[in-house]
C-alpha atoms as a PDB file:
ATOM      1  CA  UNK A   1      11.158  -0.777 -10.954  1.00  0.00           C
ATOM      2  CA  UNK A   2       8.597  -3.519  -9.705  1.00  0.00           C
ATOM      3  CA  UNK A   3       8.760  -5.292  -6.632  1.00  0.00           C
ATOM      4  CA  UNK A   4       7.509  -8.888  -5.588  1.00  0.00           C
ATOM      5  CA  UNK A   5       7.977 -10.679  -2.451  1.00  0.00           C
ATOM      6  CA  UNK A   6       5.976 -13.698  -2.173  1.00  0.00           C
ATOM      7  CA  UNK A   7       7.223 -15.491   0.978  1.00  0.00           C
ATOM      8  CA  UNK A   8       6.265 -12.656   3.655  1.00  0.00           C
ATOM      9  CA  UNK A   9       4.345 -13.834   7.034  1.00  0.00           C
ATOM     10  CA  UNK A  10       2.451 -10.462   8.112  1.00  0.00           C
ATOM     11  CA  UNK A  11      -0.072 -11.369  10.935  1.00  0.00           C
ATOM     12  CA  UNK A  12      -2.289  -8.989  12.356  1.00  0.00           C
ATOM     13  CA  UNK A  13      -0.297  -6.808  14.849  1.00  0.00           C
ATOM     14  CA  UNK A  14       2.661  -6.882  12.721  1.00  0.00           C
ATOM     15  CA  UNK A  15       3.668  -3.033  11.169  1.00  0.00           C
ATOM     16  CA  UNK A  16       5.425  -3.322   7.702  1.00  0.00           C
ATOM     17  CA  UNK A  17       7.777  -0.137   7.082  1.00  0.00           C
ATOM     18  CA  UNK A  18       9.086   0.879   3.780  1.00  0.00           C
ATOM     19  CA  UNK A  19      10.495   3.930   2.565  1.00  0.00           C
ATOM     20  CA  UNK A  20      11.547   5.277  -0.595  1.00  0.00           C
ATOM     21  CA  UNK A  21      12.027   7.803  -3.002  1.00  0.00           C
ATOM     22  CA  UNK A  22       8.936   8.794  -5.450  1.00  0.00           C
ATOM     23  CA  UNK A  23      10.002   9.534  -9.422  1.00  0.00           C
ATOM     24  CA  UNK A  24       9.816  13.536 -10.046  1.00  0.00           C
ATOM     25  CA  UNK A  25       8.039  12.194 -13.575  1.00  0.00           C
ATOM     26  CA  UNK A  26       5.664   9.676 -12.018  1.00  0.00           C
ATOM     27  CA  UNK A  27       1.651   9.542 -11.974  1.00  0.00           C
ATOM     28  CA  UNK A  28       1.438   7.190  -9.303  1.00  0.00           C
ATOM     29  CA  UNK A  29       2.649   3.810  -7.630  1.00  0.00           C
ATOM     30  CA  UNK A  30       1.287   1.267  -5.576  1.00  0.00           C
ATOM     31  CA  UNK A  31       2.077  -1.162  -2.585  1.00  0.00           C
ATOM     32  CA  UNK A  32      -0.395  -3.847  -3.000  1.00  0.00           C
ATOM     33  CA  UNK A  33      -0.789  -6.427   0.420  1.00  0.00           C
ATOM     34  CA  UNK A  34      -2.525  -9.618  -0.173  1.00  0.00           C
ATOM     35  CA  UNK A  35      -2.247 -13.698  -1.291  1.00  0.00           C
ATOM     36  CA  UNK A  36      -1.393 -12.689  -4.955  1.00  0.00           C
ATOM     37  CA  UNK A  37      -1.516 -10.769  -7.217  1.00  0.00           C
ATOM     38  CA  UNK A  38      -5.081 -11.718  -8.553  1.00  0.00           C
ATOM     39  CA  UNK A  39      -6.034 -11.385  -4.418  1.00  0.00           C
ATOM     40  CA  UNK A  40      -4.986  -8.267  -2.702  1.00  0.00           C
ATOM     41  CA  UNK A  41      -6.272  -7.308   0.470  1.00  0.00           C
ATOM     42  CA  UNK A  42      -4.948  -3.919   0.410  1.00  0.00           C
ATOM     43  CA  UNK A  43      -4.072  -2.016  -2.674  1.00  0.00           C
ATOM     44  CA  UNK A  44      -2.612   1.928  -1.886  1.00  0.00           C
ATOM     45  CA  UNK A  45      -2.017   3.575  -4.988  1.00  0.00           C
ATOM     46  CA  UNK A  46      -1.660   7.646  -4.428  1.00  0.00           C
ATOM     47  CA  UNK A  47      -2.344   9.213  -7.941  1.00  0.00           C
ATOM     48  CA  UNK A  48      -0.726  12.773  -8.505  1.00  0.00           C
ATOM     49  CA  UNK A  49      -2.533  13.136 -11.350  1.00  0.00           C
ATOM     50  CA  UNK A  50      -5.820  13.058  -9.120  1.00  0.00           C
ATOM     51  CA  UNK A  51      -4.532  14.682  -5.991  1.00  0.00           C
ATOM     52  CA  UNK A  52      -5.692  11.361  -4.021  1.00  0.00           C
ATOM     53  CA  UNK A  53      -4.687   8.394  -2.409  1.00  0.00           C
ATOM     54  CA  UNK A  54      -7.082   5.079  -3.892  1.00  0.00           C
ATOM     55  CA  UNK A  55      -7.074   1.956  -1.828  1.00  0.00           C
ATOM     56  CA  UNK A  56      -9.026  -0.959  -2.652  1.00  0.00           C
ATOM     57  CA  UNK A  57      -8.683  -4.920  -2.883  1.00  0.00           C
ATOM     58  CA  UNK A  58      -8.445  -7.549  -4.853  1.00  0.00           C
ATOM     59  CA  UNK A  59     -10.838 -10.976  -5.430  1.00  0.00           C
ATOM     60  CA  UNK A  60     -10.036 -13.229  -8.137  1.00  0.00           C
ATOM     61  CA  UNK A  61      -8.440 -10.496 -10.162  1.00  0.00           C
ATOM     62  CA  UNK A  62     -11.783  -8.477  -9.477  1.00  0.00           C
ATOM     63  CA  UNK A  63     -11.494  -4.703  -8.201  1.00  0.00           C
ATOM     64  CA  UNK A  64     -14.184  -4.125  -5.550  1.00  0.00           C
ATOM     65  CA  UNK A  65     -15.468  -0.898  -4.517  1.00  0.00           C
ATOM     66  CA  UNK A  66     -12.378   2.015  -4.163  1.00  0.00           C
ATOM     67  CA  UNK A  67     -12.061   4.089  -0.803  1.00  0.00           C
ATOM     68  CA  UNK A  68     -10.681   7.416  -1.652  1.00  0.00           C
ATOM     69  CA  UNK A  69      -8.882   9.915   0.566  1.00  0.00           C
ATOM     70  CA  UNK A  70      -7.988  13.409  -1.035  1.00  0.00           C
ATOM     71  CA  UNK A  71      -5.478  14.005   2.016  1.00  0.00           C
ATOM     72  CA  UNK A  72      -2.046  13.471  -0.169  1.00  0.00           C
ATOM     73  CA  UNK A  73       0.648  14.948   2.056  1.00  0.00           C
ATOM     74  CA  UNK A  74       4.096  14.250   0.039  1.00  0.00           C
ATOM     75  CA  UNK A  75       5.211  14.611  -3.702  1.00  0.00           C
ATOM     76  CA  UNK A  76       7.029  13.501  -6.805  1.00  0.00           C
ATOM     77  CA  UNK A  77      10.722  13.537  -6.353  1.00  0.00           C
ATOM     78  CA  UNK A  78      10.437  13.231  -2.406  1.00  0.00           C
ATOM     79  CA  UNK A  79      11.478  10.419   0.164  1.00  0.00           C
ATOM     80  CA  UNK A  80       8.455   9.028   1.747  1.00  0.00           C
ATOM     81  CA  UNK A  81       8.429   6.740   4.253  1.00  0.00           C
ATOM     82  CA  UNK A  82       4.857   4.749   5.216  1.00  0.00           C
ATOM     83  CA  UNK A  83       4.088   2.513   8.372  1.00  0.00           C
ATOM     84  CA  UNK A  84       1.215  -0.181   7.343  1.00  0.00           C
ATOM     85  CA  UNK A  85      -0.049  -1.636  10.227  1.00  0.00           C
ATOM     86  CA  UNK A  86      -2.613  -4.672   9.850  1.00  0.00           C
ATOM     87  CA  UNK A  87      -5.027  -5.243  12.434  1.00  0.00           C
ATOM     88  CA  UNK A  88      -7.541  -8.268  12.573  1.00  0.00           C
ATOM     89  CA  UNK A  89     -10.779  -6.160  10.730  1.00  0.00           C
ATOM     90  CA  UNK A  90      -8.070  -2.823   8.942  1.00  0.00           C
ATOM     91  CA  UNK A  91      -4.829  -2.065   7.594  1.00  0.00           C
ATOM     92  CA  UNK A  92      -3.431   1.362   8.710  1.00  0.00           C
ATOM     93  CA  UNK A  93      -1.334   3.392   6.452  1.00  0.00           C
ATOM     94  CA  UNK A  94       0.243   5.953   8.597  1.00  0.00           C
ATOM     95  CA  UNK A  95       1.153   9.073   6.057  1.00  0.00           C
ATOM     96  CA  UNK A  96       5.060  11.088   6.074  1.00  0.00           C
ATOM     97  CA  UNK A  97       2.481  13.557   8.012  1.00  0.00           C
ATOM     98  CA  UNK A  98       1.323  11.349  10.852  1.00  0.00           C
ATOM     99  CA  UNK A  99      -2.356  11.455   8.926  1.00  0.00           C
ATOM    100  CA  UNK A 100      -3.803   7.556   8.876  1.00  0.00           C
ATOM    101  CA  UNK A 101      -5.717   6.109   5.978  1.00  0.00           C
ATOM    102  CA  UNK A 102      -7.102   3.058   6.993  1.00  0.00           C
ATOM    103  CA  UNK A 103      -9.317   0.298   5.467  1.00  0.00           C
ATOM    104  CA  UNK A 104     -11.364  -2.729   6.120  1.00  0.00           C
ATOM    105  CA  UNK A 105     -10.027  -6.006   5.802  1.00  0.00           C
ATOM    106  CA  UNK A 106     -12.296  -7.512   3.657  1.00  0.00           C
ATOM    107  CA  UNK A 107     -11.247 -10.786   3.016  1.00  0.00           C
ATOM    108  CA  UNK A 108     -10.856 -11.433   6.878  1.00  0.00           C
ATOM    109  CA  UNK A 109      -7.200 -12.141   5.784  1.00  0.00           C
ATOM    110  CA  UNK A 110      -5.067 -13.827   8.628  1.00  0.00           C
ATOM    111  CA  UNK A 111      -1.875 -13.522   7.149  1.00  0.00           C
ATOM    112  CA  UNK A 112      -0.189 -11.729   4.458  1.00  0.00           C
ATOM    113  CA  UNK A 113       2.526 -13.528   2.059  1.00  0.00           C
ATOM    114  CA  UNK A 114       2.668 -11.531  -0.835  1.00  0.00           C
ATOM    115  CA  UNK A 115       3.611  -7.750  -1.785  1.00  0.00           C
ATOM    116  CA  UNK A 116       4.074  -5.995  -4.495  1.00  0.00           C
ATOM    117  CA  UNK A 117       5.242  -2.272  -5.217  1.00  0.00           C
ATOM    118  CA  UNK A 118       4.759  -0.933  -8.653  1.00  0.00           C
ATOM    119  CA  UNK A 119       5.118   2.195 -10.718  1.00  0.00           C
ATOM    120  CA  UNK A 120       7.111   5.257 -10.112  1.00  0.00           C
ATOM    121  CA  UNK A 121       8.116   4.238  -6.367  1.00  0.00           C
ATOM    122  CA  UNK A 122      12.261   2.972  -5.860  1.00  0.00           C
ATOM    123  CA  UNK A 123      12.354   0.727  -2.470  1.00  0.00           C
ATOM    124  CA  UNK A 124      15.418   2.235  -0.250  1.00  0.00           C
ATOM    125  CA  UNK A 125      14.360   0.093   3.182  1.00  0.00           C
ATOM    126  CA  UNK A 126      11.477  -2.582   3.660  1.00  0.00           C
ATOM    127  CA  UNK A 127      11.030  -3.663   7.093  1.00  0.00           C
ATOM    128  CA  UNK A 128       8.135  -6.072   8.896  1.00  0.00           C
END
């Protein structure tokens, strides 16, 4: 099931936690951080089918250029829980494993009100 929230205040320094359970049929999902959906600052979509973990962002519902990180420490049909930190110039994703994928703030965002989680990914806790 997709997820929006549209009225979240994430500042640099603030951690958003949210843990959940990943489909045992799924290719991938995605927790996308930005304005809206047509801007994302942060989009961190792991892809099973790939073996790696894509983030990229968002301007004017144009993809820019994709970071990729082949380090993909959890699995379909497992709990996962991720910790993504944003910073003034990076968001941190901090892995089930303790491994961090981070990634440049691009847009020099200052605040955060929309997220979105999509594809084979079902929300058990959401915290900022």
């Amino acid at each position: 099931g997709n997820i929006e929230i549209l009225n979240l205040d994430m500042k640099p320094g603030n951690t958003l936690k949210v843990k959940g359970k990943i489909a045992a049929d799924t290719v991938g999902f995605s927790i996308n951080l930005g304005c809206s959906s047509r801007d994302l600052a942060l989009h961190f979509n792991p892809r099973f089918n790939e073996s790696v973990i894509v983030c990229n962002s968002k301007c004017s519902d144009a993809w820019q250029t994709e970071h990729r990180d082949r380090h993909l420490p959890f699995f379909r049909g497992c709990t996962v829980k991720f910790f993504i930190e944003m910073l003034s110039d990076k968001f941190r994703v901090k892995l089930p494993d303790g491994h961090e994928v981070c990634f440049p703030n691009r847009h020099g965002y200052r605040k955060i009100n929309f997220v979105s989680i999509v594809g084979g990914f079902k929300m058990i806790s959401f915290k900022l």
